[in-house]
PDB file of N, CA and C in Angstrom:
ATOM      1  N   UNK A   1     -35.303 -76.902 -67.177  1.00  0.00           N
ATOM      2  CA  UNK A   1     -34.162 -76.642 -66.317  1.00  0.00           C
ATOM      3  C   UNK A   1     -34.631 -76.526 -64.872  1.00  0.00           C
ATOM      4  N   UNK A   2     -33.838 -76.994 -63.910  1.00  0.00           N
ATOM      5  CA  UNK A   2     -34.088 -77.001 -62.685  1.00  0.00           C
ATOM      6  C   UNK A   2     -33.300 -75.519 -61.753  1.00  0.00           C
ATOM      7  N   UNK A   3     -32.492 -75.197 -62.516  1.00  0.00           N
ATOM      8  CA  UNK A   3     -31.992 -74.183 -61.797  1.00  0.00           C
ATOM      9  C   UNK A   3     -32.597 -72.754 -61.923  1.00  0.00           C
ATOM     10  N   UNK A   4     -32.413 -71.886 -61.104  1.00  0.00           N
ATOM     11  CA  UNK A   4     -32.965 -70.407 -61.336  1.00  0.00           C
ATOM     12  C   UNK A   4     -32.700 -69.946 -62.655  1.00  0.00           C
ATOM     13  N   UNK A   5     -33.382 -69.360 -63.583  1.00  0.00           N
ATOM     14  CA  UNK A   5     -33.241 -68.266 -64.648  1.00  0.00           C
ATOM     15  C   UNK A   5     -32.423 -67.170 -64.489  1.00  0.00           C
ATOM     16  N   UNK A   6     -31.327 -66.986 -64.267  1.00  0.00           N
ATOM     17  CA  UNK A   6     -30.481 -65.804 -64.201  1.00  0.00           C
ATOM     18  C   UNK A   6     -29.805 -65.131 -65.535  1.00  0.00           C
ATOM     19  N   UNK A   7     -29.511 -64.034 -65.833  1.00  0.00           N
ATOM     20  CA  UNK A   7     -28.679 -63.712 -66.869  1.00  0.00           C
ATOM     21  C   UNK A   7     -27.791 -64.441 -67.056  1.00  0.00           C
ATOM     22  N   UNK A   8     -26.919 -64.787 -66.037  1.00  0.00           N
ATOM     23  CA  UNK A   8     -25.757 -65.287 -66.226  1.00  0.00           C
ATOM     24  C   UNK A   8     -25.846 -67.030 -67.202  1.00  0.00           C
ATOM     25  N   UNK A   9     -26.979 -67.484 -66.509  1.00  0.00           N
ATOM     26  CA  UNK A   9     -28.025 -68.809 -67.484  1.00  0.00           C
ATOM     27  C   UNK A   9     -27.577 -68.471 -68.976  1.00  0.00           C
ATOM     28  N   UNK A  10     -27.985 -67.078 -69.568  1.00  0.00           N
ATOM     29  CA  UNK A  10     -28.156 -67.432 -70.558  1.00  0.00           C
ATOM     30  C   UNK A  10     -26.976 -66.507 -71.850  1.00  0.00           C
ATOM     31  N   UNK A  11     -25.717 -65.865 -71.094  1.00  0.00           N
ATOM     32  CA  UNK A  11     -24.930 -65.522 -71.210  1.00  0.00           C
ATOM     33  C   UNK A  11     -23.830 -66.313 -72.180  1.00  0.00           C
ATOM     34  N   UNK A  12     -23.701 -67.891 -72.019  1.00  0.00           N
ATOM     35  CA  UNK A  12     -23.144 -68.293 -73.057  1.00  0.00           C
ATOM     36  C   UNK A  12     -24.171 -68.725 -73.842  1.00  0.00           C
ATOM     37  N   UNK A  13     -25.026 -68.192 -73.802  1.00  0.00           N
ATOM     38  CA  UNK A  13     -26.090 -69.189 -75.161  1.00  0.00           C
ATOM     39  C   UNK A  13     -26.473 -67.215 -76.328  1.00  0.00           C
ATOM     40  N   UNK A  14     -25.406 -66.064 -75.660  1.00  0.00           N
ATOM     41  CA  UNK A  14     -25.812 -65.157 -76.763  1.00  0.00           C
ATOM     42  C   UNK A  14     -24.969 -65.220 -78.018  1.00  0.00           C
ATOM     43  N   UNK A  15     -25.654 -64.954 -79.053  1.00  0.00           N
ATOM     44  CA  UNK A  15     -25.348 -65.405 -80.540  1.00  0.00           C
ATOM     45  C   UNK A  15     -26.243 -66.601 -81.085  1.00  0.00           C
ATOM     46  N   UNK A  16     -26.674 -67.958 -79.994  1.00  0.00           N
ATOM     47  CA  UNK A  16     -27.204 -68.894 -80.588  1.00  0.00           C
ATOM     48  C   UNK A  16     -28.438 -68.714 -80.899  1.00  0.00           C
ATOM     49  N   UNK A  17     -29.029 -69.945 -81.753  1.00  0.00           N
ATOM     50  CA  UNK A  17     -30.191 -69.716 -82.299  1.00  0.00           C
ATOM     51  C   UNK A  17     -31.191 -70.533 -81.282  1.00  0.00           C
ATOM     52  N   UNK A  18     -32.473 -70.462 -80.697  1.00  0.00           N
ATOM     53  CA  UNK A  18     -33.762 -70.806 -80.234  1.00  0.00           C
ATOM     54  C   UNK A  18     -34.194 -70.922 -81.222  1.00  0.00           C
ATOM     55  N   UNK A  19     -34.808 -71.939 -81.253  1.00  0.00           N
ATOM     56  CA  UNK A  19     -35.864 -72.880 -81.766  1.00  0.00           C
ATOM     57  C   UNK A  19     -37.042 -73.275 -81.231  1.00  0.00           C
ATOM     58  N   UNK A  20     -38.333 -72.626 -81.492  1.00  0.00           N
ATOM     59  CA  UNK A  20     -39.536 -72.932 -81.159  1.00  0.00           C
ATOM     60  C   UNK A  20     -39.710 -74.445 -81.221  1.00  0.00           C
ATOM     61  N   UNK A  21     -39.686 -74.900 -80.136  1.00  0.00           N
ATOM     62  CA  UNK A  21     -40.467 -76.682 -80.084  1.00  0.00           C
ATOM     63  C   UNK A  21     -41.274 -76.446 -80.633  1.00  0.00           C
ATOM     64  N   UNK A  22     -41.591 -77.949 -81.977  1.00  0.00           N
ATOM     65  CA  UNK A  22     -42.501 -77.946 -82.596  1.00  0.00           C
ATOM     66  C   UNK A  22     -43.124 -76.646 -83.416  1.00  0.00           C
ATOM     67  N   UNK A  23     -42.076 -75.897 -83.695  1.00  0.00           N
ATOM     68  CA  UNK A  23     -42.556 -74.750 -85.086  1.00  0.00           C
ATOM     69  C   UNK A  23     -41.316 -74.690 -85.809  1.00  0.00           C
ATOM     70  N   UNK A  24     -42.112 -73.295 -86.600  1.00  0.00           N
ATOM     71  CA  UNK A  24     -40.843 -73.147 -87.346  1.00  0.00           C
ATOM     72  C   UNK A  24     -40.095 -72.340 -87.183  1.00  0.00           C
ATOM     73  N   UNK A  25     -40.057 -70.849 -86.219  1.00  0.00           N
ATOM     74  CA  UNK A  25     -39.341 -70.011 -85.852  1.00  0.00           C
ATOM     75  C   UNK A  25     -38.067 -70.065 -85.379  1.00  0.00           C
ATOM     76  N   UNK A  26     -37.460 -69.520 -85.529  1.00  0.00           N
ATOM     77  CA  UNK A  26     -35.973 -69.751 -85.149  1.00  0.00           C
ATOM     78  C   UNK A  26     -35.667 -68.107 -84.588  1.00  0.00           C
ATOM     79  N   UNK A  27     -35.057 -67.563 -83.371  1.00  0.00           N
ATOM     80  CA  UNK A  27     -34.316 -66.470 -82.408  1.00  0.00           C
ATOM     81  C   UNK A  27     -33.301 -66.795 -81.975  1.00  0.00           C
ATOM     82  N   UNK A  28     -32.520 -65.479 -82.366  1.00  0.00           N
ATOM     83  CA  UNK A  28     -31.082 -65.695 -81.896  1.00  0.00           C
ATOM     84  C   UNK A  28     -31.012 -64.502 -80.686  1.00  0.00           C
ATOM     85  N   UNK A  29     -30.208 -65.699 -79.858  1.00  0.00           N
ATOM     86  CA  UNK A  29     -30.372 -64.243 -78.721  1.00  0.00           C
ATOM     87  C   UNK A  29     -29.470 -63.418 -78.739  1.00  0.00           C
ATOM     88  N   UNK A  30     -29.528 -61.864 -78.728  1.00  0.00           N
ATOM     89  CA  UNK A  30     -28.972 -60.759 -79.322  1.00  0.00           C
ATOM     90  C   UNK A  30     -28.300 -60.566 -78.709  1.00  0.00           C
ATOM     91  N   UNK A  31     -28.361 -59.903 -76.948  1.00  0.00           N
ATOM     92  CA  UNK A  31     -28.359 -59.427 -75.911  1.00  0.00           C
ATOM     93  C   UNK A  31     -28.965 -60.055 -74.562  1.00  0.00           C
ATOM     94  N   UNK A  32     -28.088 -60.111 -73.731  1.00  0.00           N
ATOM     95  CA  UNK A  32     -28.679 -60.219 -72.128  1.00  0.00           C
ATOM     96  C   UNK A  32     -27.985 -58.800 -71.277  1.00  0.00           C
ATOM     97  N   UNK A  33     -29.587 -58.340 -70.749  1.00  0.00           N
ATOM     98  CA  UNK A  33     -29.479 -56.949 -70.395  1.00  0.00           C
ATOM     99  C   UNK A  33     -29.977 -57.189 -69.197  1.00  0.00           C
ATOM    100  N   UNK A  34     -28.921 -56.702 -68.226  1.00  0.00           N
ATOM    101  CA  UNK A  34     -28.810 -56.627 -66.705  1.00  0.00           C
ATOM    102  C   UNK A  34     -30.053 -55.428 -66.562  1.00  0.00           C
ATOM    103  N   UNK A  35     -30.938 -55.572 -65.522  1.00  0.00           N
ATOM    104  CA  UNK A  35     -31.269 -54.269 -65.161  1.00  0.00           C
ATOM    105  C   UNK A  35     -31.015 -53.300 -64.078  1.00  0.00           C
ATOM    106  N   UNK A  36     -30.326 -51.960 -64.329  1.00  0.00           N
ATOM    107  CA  UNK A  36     -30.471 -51.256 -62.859  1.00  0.00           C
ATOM    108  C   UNK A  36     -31.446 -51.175 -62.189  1.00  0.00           C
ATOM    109  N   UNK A  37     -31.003 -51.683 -60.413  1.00  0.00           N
ATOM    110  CA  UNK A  37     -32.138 -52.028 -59.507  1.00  0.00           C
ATOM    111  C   UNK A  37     -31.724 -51.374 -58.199  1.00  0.00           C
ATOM    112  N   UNK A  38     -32.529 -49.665 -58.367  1.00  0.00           N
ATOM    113  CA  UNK A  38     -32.189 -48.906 -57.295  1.00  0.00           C
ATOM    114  C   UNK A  38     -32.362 -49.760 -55.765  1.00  0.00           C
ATOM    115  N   UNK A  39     -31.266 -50.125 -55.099  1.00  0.00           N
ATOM    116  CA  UNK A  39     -31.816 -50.799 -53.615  1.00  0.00           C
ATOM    117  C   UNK A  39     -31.805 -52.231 -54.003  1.00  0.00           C
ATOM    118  N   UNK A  40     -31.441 -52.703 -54.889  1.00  0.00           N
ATOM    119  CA  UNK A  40     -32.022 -54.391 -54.918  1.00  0.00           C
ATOM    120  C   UNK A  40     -30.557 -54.932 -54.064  1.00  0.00           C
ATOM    121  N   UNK A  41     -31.414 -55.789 -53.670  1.00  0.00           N
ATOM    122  CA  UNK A  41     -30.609 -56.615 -52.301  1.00  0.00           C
ATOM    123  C   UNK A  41     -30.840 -58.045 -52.536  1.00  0.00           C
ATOM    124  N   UNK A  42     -29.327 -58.747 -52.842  1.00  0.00           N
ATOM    125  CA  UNK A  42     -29.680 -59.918 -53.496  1.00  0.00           C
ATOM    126  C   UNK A  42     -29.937 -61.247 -52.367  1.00  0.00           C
ATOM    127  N   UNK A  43     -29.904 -60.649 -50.371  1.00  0.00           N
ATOM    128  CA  UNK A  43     -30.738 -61.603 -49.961  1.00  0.00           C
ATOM    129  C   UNK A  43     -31.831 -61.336 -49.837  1.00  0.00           C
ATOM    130  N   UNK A  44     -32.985 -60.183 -50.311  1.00  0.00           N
ATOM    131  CA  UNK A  44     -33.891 -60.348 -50.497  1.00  0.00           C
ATOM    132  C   UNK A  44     -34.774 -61.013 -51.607  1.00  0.00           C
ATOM    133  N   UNK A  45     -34.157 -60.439 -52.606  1.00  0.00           N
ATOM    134  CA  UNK A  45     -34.807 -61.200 -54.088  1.00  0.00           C
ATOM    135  C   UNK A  45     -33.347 -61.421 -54.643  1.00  0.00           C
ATOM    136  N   UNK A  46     -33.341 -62.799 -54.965  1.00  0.00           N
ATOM    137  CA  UNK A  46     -32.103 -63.243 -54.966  1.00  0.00           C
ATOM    138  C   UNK A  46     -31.496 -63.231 -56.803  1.00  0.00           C
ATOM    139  N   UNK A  47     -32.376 -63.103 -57.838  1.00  0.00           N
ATOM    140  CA  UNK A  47     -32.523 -62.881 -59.570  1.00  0.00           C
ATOM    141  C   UNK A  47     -32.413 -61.573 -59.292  1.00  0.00           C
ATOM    142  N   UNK A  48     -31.335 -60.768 -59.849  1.00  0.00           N
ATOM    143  CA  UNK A  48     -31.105 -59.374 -60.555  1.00  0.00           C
ATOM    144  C   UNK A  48     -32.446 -59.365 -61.406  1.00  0.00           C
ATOM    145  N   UNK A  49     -33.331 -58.729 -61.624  1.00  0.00           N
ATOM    146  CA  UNK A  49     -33.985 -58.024 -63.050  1.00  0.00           C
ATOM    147  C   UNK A  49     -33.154 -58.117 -64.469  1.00  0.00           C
ATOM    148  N   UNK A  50     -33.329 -59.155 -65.184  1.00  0.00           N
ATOM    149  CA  UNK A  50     -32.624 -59.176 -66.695  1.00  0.00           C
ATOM    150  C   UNK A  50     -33.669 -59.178 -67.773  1.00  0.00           C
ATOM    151  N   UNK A  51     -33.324 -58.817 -68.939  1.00  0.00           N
ATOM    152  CA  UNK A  51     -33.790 -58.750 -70.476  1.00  0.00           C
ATOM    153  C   UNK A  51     -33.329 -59.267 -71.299  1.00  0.00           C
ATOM    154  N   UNK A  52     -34.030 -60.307 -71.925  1.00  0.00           N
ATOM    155  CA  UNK A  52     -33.359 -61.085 -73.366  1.00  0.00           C
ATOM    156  C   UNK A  52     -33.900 -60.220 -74.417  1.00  0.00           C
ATOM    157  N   UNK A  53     -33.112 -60.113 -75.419  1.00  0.00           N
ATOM    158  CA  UNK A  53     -33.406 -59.529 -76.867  1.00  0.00           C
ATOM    159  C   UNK A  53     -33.085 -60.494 -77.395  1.00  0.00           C
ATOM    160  N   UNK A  54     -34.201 -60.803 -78.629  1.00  0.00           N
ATOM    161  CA  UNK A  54     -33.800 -62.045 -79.667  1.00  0.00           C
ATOM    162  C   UNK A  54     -33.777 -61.323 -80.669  1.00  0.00           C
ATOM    163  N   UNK A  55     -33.208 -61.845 -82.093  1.00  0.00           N
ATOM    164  CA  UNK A  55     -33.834 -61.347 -83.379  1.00  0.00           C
ATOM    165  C   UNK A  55     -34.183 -62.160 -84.299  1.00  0.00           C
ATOM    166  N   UNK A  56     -35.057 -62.044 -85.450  1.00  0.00           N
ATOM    167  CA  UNK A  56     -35.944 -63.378 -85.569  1.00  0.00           C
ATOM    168  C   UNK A  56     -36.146 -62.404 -87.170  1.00  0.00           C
ATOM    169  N   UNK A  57     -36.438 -63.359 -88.033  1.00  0.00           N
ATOM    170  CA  UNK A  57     -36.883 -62.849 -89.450  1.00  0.00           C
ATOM    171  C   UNK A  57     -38.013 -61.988 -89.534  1.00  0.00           C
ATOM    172  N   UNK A  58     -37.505 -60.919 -90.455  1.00  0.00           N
ATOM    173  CA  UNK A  58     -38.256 -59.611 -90.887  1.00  0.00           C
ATOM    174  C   UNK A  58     -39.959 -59.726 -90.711  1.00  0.00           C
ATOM    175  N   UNK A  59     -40.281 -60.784 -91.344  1.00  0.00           N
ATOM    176  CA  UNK A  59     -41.901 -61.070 -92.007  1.00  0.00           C
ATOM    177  C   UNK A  59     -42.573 -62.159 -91.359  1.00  0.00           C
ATOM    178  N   UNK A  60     -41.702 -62.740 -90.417  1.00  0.00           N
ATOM    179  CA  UNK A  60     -42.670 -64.051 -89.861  1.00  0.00           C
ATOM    180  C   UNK A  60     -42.559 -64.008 -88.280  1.00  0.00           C
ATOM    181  N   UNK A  61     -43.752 -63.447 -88.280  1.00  0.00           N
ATOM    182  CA  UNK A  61     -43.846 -62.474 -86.757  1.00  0.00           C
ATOM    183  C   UNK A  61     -44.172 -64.043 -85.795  1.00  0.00           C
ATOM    184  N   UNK A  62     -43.472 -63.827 -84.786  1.00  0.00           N
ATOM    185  CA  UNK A  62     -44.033 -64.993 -83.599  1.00  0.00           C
ATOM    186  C   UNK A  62     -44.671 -64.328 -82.858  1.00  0.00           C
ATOM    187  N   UNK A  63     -46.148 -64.742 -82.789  1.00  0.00           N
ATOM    188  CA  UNK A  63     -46.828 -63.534 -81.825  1.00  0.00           C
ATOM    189  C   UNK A  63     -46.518 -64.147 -80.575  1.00  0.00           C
ATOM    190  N   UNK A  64     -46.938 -62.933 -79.375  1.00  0.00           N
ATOM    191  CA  UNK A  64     -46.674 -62.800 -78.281  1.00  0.00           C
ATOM    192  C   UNK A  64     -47.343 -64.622 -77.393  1.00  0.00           C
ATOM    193  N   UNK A  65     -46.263 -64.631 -76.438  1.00  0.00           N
ATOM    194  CA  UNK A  65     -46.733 -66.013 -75.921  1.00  0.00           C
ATOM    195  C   UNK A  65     -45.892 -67.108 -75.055  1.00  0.00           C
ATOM    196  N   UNK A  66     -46.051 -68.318 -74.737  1.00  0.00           N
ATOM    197  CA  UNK A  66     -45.216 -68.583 -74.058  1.00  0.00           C
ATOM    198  C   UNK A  66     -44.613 -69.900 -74.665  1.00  0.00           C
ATOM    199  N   UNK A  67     -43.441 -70.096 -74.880  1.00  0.00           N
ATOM    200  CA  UNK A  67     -43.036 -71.114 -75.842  1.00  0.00           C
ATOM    201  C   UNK A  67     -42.147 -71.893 -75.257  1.00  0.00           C
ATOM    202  N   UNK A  68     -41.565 -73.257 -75.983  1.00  0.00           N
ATOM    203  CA  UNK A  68     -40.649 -74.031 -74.641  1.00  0.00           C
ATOM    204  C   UNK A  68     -39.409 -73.824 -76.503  1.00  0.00           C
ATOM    205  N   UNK A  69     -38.108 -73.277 -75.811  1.00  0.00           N
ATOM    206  CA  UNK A  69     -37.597 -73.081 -76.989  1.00  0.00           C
ATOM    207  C   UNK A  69     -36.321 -74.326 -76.519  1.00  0.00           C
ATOM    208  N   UNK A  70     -35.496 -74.900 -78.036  1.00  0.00           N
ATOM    209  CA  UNK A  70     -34.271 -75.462 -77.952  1.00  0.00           C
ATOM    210  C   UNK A  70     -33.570 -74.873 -78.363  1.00  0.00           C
ATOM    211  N   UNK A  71     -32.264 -74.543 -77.398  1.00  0.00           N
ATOM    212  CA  UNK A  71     -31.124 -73.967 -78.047  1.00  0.00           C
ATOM    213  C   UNK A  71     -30.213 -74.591 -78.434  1.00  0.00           C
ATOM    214  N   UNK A  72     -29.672 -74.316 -79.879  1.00  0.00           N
ATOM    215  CA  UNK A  72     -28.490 -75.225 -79.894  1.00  0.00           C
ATOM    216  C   UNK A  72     -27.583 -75.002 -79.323  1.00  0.00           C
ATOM    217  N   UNK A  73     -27.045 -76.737 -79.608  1.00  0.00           N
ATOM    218  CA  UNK A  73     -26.249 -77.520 -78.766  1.00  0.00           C
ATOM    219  C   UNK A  73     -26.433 -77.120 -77.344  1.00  0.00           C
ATOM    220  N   UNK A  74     -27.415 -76.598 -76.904  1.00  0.00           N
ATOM    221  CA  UNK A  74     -27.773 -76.370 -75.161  1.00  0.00           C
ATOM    222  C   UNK A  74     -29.106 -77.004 -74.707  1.00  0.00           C
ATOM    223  N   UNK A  75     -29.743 -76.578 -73.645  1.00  0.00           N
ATOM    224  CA  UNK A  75     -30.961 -76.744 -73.176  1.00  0.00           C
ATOM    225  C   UNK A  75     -31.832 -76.412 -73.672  1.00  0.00           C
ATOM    226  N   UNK A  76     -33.216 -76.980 -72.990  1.00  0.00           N
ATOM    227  CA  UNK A  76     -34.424 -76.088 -73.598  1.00  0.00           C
ATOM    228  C   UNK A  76     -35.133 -75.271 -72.308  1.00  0.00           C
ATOM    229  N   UNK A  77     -35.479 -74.035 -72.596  1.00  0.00           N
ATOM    230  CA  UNK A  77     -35.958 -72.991 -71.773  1.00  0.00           C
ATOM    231  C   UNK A  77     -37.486 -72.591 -72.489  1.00  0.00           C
ATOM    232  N   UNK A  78     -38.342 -72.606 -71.389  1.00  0.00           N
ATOM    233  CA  UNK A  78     -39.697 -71.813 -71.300  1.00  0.00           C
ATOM    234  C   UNK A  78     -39.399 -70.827 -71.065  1.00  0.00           C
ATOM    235  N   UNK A  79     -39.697 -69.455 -72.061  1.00  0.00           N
ATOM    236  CA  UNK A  79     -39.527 -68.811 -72.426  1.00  0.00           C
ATOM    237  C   UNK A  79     -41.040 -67.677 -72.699  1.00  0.00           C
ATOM    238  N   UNK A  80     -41.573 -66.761 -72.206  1.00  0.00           N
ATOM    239  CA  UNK A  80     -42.575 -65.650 -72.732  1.00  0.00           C
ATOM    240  C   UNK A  80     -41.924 -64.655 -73.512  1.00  0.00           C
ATOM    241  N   UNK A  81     -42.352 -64.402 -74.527  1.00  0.00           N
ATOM    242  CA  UNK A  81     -41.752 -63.829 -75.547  1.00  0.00           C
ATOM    243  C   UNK A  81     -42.932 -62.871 -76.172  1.00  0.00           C
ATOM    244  N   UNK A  82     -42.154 -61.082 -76.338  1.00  0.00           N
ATOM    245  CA  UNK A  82     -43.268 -60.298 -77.022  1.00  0.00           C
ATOM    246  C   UNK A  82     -42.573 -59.498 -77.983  1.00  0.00           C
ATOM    247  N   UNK A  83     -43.204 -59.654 -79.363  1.00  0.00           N
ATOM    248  CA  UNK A  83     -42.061 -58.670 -80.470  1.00  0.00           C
ATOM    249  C   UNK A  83     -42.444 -57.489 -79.957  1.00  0.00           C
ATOM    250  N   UNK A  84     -40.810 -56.541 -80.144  1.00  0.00           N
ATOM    251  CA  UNK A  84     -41.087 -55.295 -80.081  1.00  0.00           C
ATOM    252  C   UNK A  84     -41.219 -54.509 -81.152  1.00  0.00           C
ATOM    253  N   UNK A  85     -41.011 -53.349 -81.522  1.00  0.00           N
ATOM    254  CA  UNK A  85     -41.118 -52.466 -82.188  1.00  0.00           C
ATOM    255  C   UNK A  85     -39.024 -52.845 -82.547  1.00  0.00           C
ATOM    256  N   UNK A  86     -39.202 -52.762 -83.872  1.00  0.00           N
ATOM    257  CA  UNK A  86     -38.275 -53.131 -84.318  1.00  0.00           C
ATOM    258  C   UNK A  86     -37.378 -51.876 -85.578  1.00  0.00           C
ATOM    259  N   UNK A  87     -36.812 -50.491 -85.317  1.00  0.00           N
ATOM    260  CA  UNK A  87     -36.402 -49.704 -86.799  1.00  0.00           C
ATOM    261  C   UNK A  87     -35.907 -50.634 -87.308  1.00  0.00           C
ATOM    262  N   UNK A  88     -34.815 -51.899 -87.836  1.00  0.00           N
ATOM    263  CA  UNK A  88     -34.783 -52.397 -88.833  1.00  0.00           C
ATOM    264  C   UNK A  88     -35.472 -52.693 -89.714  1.00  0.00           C
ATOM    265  N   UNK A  89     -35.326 -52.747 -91.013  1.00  0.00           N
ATOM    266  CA  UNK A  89     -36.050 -54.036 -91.347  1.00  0.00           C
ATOM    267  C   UNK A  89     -35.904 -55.043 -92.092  1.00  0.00           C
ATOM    268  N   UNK A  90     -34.519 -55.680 -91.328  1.00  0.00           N
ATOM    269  CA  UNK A  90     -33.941 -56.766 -91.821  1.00  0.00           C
ATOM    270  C   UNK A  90     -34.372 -57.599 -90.951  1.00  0.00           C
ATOM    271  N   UNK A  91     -34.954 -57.710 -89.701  1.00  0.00           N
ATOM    272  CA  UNK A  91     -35.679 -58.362 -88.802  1.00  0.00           C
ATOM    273  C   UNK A  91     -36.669 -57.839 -87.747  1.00  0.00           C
ATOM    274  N   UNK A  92     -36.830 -59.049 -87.037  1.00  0.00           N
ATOM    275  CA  UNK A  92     -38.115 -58.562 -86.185  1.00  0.00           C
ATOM    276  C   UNK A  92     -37.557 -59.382 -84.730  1.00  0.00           C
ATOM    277  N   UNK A  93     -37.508 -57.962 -83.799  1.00  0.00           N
ATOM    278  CA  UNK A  93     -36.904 -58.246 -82.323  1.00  0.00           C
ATOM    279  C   UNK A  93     -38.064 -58.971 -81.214  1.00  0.00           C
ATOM    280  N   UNK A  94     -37.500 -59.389 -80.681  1.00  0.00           N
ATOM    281  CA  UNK A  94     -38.336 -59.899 -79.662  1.00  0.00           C
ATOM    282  C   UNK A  94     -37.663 -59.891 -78.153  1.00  0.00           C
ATOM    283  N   UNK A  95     -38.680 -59.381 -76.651  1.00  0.00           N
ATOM    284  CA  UNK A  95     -37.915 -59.186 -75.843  1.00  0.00           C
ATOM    285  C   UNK A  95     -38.697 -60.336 -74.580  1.00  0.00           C
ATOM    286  N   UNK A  96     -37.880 -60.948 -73.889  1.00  0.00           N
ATOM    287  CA  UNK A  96     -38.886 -61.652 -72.546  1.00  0.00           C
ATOM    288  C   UNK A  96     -37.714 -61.051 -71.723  1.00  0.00           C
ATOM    289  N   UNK A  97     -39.031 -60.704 -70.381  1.00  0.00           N
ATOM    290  CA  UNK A  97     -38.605 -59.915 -69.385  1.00  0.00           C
ATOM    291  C   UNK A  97     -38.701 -60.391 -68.177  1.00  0.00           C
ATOM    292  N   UNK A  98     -37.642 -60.513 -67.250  1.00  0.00           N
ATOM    293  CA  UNK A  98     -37.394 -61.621 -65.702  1.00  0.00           C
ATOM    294  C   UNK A  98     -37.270 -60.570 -64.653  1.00  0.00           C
ATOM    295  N   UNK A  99     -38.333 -60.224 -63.873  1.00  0.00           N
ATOM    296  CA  UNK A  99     -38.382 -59.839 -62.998  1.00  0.00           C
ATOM    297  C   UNK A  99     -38.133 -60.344 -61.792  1.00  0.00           C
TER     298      UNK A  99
END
């Protein structure tokens, strides 16, 4: 993609599934989480601070890293991705973070 990474980017793609190019993992993105940014001034740094949450199967951990994912029926986004600590355990979360 040529345009900036913003939340708003990836706002209609929550619910869909990511697809690791060339693997087998599959993330659905859960959540896009704005961050509070005491003072942020958007003609200085012009990207709000956002958080993707994915969720991804219980047992087949994608370790931490940087992946070029396809979303369906959308684009494909490079993506750094690190599982978190997950209480379910019907899956295993994963968060990339845009500063």
């Amino acid at each position: 993609m040529d345009e900036p990474l913003t939340a708003e980017v990836f706002l209609p793609h929550k619910g869909k599934v990511f697809r690791v190019m060339g693997g087998r993992h599959e993330l659905t993105l859960a959540s896009v989480d704005l961050q509070p940014v005491e003072g942020w001034n958007p003609q200085v740094v012009p990207r709000r601070p956002f958080t993707l949450i994915f969720a991804g199967p219980p047992r087949d951990l994608l370790p931490q890293g940087m992946y070029t994912f396809d979303v369906e029926d959308g684009p494909q986004f490079d993506i750094y991705v690190i599982p978190i600590r997950t209480p379910a355990s019907t899956r295993q979360d994963y968060q990339a973070v845009f500063n």
